[in-house]
PDB file of N, CA and C in Angstrom:
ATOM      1  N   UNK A   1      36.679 -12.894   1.774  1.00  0.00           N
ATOM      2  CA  UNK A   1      36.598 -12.915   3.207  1.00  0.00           C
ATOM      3  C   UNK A   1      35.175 -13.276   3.615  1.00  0.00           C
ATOM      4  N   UNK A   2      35.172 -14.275   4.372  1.00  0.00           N
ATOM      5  CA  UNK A   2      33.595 -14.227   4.669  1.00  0.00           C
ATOM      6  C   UNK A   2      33.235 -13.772   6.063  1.00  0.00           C
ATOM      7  N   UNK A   3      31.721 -13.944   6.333  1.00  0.00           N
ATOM      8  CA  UNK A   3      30.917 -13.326   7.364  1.00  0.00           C
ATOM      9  C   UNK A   3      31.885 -13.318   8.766  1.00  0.00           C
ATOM     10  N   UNK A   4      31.711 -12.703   9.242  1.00  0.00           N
ATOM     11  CA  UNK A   4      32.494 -12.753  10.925  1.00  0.00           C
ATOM     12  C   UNK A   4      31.412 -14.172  11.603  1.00  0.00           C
ATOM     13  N   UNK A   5      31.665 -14.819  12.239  1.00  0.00           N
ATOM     14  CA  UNK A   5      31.161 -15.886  12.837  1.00  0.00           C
ATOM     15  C   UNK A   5      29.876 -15.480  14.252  1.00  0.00           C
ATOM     16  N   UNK A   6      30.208 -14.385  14.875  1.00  0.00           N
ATOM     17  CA  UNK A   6      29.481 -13.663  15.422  1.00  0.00           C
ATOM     18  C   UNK A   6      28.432 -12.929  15.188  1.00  0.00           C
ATOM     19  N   UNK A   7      28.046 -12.309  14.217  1.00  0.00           N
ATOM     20  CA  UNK A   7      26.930 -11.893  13.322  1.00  0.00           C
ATOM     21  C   UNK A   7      26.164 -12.859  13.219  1.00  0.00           C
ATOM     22  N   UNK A   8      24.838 -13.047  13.292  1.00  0.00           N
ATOM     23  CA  UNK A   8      23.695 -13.830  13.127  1.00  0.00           C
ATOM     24  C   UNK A   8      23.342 -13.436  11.998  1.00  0.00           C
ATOM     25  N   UNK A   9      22.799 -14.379  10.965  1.00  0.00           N
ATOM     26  CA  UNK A   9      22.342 -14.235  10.272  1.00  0.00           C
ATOM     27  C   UNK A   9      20.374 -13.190   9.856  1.00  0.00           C
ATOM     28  N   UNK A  10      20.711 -12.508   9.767  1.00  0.00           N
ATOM     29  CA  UNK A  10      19.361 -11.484   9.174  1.00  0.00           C
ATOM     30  C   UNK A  10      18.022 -12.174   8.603  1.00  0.00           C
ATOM     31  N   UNK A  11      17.004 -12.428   8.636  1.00  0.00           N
ATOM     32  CA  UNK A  11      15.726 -12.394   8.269  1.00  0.00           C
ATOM     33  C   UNK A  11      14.463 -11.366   8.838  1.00  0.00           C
ATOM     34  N   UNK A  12      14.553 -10.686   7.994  1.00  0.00           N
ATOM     35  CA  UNK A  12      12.891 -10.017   8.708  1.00  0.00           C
ATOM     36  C   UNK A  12      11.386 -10.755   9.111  1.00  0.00           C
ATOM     37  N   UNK A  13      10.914 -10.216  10.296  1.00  0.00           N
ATOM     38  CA  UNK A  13       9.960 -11.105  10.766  1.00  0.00           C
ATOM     39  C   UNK A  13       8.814 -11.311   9.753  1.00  0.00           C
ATOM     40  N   UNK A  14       8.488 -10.692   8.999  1.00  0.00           N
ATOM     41  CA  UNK A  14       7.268 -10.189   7.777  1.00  0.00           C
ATOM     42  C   UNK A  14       7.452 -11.512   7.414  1.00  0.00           C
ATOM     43  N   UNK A  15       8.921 -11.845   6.722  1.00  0.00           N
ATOM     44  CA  UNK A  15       9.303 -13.277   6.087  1.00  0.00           C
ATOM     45  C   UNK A  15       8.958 -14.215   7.124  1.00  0.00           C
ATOM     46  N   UNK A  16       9.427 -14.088   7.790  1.00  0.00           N
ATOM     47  CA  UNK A  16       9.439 -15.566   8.156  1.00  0.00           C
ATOM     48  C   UNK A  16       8.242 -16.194   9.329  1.00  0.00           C
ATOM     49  N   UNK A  17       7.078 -15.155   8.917  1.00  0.00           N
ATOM     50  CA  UNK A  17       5.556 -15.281   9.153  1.00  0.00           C
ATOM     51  C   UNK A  17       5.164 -15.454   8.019  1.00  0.00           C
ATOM     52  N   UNK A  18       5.237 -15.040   6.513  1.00  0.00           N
ATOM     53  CA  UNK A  18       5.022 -15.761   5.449  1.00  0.00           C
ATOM     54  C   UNK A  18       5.418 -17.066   5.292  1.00  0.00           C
ATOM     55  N   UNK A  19       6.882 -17.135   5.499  1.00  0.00           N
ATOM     56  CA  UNK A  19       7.231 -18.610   5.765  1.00  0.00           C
ATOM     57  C   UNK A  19       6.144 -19.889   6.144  1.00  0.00           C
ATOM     58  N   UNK A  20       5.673 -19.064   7.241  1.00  0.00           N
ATOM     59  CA  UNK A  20       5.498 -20.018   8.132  1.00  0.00           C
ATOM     60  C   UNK A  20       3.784 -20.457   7.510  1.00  0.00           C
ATOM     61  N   UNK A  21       3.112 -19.352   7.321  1.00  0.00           N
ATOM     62  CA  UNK A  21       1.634 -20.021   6.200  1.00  0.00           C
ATOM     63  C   UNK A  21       1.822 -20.216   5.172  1.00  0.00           C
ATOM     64  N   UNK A  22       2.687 -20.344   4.620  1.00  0.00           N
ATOM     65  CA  UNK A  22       2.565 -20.255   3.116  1.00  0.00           C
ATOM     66  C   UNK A  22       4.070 -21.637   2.316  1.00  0.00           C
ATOM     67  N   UNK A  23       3.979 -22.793   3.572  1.00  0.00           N
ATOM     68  CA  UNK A  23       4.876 -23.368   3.219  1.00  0.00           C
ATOM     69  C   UNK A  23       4.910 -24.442   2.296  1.00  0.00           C
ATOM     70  N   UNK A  24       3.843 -24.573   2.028  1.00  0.00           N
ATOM     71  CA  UNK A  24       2.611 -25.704   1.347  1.00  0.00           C
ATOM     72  C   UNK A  24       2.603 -25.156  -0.321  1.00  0.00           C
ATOM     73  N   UNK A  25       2.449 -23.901  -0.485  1.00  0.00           N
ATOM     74  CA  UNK A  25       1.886 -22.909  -1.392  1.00  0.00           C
ATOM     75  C   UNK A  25       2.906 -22.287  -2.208  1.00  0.00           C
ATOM     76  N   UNK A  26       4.168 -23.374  -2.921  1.00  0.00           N
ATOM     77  CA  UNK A  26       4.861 -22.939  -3.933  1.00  0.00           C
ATOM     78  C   UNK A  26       5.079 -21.624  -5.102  1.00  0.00           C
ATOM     79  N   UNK A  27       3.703 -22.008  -5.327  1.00  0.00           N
ATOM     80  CA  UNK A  27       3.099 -20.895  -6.728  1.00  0.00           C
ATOM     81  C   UNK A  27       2.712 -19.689  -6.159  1.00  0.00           C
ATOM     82  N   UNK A  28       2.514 -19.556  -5.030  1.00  0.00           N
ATOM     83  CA  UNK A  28       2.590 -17.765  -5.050  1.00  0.00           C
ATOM     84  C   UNK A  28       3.640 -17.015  -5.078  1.00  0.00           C
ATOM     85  N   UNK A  29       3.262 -15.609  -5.358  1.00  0.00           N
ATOM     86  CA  UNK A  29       4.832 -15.157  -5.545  1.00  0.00           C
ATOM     87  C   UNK A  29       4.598 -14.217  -3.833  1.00  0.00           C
ATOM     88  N   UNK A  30       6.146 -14.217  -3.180  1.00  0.00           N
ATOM     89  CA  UNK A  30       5.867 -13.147  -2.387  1.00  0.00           C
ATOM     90  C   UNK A  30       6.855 -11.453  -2.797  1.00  0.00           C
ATOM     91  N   UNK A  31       6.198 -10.875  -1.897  1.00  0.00           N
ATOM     92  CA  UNK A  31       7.030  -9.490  -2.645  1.00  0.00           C
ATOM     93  C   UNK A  31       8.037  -9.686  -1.155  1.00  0.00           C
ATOM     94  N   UNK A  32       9.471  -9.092  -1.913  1.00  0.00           N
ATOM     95  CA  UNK A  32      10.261  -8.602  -0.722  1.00  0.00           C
ATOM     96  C   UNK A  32      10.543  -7.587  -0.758  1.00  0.00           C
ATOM     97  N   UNK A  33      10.839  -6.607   0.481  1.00  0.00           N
ATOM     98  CA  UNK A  33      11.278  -5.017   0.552  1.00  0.00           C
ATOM     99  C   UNK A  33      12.257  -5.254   1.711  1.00  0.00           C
ATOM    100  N   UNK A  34      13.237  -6.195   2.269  1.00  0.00           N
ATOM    101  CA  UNK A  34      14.025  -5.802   2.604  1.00  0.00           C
ATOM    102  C   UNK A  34      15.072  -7.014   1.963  1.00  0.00           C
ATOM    103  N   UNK A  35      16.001  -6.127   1.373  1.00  0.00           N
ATOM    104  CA  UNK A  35      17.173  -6.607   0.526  1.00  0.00           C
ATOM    105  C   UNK A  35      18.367  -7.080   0.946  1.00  0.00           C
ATOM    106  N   UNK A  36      18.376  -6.910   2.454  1.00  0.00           N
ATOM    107  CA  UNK A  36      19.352  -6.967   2.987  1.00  0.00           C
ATOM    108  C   UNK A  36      19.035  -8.148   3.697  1.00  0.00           C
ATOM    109  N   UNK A  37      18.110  -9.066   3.778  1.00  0.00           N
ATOM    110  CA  UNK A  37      17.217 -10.675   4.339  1.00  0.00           C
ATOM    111  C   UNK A  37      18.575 -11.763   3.638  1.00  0.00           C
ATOM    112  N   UNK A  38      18.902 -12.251   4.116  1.00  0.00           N
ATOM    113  CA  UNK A  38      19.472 -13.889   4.200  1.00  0.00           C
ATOM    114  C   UNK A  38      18.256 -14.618   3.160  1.00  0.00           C
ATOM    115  N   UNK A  39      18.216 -15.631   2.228  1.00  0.00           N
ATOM    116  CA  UNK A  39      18.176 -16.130   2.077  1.00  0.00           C
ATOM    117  C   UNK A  39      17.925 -17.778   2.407  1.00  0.00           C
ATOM    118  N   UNK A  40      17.143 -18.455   2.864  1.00  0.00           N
ATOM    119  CA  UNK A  40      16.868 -19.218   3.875  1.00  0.00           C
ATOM    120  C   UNK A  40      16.670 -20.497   2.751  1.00  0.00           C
ATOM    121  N   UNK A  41      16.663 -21.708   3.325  1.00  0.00           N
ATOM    122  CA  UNK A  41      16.566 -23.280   2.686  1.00  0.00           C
ATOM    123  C   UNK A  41      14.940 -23.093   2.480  1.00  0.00           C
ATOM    124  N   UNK A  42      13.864 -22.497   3.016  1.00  0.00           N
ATOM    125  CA  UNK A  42      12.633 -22.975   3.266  1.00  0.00           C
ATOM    126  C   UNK A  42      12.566 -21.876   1.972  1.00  0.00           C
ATOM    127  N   UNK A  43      12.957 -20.527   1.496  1.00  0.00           N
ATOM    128  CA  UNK A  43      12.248 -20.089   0.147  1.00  0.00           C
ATOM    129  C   UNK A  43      12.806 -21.229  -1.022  1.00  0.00           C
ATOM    130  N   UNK A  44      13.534 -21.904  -1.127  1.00  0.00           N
ATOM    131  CA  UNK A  44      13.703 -22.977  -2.421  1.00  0.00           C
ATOM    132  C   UNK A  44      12.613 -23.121  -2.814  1.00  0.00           C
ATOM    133  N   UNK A  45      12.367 -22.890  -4.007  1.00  0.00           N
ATOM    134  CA  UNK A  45      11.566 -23.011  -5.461  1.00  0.00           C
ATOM    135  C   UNK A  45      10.711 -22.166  -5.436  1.00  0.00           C
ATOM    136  N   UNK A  46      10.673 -21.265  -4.323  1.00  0.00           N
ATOM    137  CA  UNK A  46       9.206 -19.742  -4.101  1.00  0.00           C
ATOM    138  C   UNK A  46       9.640 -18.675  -5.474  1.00  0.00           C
ATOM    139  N   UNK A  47       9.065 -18.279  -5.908  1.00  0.00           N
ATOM    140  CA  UNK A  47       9.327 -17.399  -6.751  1.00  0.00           C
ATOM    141  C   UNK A  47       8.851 -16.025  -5.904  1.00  0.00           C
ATOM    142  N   UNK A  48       9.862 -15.135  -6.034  1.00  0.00           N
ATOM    143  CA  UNK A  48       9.928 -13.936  -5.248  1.00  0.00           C
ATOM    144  C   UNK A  48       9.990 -12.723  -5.927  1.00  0.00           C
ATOM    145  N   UNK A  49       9.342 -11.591  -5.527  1.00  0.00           N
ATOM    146  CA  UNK A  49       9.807 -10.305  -6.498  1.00  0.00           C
ATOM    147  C   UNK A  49      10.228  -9.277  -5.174  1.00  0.00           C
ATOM    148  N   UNK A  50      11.289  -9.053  -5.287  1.00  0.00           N
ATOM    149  CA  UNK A  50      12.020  -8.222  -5.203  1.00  0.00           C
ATOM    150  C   UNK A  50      11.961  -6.965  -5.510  1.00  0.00           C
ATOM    151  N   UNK A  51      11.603  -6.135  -4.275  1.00  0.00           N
ATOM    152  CA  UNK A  51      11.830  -4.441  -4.370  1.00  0.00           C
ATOM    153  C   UNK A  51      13.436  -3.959  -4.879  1.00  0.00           C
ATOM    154  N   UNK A  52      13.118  -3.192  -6.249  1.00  0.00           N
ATOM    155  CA  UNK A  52      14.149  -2.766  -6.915  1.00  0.00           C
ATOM    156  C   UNK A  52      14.430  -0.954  -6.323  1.00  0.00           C
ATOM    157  N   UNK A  53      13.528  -0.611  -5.922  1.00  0.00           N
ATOM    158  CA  UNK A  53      13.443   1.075  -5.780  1.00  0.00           C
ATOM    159  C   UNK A  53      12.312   1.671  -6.186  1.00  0.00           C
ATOM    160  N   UNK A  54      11.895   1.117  -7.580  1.00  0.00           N
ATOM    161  CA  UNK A  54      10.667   1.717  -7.812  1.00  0.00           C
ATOM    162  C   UNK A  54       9.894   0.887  -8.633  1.00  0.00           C
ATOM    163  N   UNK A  55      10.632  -0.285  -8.696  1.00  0.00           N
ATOM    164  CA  UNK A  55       9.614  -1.808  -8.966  1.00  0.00           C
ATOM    165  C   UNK A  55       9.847  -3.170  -8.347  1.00  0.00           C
ATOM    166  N   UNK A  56       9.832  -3.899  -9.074  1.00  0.00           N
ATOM    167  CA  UNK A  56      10.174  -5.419  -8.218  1.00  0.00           C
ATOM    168  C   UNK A  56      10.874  -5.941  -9.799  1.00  0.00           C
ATOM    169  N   UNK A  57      11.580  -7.149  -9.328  1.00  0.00           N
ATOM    170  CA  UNK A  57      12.390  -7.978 -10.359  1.00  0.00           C
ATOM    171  C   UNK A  57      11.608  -9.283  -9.982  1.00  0.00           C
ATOM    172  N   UNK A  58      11.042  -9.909 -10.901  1.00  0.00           N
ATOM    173  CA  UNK A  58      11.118 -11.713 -10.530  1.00  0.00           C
ATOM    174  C   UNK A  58      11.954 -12.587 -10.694  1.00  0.00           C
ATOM    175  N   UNK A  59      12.229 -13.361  -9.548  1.00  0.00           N
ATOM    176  CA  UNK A  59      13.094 -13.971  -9.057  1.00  0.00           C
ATOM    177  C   UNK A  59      12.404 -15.966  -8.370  1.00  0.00           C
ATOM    178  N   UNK A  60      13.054 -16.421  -9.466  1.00  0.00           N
ATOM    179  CA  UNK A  60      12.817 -18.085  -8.634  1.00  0.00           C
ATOM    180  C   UNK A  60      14.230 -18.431  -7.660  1.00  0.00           C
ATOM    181  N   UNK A  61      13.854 -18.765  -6.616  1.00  0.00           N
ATOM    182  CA  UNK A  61      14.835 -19.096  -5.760  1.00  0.00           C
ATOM    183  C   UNK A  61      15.430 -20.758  -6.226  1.00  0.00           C
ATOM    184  N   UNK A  62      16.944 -20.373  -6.481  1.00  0.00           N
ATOM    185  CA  UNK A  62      17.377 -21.863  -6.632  1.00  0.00           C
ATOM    186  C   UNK A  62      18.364 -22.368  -5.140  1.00  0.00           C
ATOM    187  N   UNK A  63      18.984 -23.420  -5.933  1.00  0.00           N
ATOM    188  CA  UNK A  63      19.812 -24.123  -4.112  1.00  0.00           C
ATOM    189  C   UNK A  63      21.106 -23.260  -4.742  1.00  0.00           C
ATOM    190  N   UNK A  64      22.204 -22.584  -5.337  1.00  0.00           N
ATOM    191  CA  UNK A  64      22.793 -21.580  -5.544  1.00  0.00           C
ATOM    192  C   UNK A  64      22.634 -20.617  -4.826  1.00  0.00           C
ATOM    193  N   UNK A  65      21.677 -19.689  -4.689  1.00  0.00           N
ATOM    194  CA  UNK A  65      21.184 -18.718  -4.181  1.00  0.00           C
ATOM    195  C   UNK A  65      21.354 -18.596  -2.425  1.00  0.00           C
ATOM    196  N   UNK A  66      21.079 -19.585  -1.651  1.00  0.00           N
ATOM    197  CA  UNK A  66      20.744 -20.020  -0.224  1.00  0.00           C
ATOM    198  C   UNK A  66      21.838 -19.580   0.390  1.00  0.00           C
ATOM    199  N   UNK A  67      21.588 -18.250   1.408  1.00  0.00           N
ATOM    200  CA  UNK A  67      22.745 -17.810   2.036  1.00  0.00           C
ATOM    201  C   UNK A  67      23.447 -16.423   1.383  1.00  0.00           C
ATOM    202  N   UNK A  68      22.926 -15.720   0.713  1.00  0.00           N
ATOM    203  CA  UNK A  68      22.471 -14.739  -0.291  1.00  0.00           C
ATOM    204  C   UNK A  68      22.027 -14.209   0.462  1.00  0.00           C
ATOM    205  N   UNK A  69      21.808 -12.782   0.378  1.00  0.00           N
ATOM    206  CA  UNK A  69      21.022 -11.446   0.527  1.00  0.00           C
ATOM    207  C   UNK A  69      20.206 -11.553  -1.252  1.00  0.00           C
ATOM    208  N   UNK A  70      18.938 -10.882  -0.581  1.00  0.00           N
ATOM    209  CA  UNK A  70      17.969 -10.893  -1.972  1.00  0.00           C
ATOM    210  C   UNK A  70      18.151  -9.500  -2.813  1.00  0.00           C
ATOM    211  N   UNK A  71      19.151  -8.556  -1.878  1.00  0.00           N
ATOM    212  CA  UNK A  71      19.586  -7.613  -2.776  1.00  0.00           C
ATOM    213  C   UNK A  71      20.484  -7.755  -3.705  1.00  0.00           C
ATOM    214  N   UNK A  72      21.395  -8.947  -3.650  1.00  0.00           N
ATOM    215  CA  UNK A  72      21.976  -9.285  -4.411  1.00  0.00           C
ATOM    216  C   UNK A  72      21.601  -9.714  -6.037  1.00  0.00           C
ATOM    217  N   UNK A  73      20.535  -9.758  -5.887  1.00  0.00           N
ATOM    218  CA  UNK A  73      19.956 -10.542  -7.157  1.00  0.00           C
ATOM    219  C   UNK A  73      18.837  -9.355  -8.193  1.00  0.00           C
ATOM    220  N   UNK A  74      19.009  -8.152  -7.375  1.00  0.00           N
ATOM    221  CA  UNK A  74      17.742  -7.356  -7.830  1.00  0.00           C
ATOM    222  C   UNK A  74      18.695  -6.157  -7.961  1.00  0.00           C
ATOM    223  N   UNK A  75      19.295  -5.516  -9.251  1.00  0.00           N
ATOM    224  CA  UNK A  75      19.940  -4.550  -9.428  1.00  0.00           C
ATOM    225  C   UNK A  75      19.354  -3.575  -9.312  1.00  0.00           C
ATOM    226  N   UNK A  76      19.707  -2.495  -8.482  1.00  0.00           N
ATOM    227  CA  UNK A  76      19.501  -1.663  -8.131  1.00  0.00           C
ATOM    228  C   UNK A  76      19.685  -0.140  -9.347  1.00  0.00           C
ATOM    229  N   UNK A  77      21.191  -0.252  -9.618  1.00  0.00           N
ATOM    230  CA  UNK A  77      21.446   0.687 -10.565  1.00  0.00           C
ATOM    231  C   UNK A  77      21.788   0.329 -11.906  1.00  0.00           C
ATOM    232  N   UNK A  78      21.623   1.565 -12.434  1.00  0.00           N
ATOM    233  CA  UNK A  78      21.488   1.825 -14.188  1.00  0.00           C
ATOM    234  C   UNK A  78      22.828   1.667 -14.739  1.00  0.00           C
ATOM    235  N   UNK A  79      23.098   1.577 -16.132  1.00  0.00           N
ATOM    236  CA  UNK A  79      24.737   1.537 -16.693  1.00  0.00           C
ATOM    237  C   UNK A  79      24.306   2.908 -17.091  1.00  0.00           C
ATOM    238  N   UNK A  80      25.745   3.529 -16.870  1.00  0.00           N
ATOM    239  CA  UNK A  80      25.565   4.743 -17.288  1.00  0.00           C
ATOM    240  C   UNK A  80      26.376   5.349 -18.202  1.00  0.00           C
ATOM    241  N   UNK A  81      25.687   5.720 -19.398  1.00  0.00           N
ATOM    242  CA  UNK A  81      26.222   5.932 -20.547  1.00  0.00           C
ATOM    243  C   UNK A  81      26.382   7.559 -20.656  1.00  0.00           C
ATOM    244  N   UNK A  82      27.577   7.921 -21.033  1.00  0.00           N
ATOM    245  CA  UNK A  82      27.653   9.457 -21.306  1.00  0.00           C
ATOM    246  C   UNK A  82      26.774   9.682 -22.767  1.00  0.00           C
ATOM    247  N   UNK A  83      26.453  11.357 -22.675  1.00  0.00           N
ATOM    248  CA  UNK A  83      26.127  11.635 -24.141  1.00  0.00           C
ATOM    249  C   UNK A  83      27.215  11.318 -24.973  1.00  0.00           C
ATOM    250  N   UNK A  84      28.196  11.876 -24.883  1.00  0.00           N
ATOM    251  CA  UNK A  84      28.940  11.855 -25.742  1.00  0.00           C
ATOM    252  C   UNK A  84      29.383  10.893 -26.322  1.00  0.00           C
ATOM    253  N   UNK A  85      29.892   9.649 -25.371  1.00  0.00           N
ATOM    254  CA  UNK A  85      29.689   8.122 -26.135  1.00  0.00           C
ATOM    255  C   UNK A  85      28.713   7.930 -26.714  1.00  0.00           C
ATOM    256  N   UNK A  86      27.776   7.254 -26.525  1.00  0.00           N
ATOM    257  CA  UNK A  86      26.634   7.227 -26.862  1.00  0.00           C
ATOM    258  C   UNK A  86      26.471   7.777 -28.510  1.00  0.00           C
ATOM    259  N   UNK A  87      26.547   9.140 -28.228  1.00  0.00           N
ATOM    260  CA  UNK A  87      26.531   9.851 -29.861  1.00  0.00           C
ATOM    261  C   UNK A  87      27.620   9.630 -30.834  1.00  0.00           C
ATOM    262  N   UNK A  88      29.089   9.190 -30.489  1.00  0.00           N
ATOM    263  CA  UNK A  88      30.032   8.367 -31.123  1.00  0.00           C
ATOM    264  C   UNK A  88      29.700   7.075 -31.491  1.00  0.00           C
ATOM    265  N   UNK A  89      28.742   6.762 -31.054  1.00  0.00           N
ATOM    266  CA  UNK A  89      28.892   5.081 -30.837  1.00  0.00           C
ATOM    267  C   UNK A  89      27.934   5.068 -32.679  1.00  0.00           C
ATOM    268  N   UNK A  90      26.911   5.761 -32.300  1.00  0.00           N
ATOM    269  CA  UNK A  90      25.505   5.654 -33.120  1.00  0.00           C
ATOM    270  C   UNK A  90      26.554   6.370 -34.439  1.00  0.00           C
ATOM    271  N   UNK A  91      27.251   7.414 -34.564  1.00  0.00           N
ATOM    272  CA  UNK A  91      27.525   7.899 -36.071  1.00  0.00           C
ATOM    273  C   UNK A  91      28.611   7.130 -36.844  1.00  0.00           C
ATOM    274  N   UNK A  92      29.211   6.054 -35.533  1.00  0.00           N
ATOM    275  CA  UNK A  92      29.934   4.924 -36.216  1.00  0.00           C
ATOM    276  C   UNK A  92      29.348   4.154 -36.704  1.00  0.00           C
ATOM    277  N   UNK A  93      28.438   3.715 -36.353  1.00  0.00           N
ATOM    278  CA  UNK A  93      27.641   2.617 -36.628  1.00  0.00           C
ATOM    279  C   UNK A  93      26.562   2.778 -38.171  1.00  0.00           C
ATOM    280  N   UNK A  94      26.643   4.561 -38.545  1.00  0.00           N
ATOM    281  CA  UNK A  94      25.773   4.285 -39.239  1.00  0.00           C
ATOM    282  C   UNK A  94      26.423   4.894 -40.549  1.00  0.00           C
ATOM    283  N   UNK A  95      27.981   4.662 -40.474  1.00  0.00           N
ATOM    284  CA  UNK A  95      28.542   4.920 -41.416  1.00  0.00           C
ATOM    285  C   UNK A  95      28.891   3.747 -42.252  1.00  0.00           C
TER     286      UNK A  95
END
């Protein structure tokens, strides 16, 4: 299902005042902290890091990506393994 047609698309202003100096200037990286930002034609080829929670992920923006949320690309959560698997897994393995 896609977007409702009424909803505008999201960018935070932070971005798109970076945007706007830094359009020249490929090779820097910028940091993002809101995950929930659209994706725009003008970050193509910016390399971006992405607030994870309690770090950043690096991220090169491709033409795939465009129209994306940048939370999409920066996992948030862990796989979560029980003890008990985990400790099955290892005494199989080392039999």
């Amino acid at each position: 299902m896609s977007r409702s047609k009424w909803k505008i698309v999201y960018l935070n202003n932070y971005l798109i005042s970076l945007l706007n100096k830094l359009s020249d200037n490929k090779k820097i990286r910028l940091t993002v902290w809101s995950r929930d930002s659209f994706i725009c034609s003008k970050f193509l080829d910016f390399k971006v890091r992405i607030h994870k929670g309690n770090s950043f992920i690096p991220v090169t923006i491709s033409e795939k990506m465009i129209g994306h949320k940048f939370g999409e690309f920066a996992y948030s959560r862990q796989k979560n393994i029980h003890p008990d698997k985990y400790i099955k897994k290892k005494l199989i393995k080392k039999k």
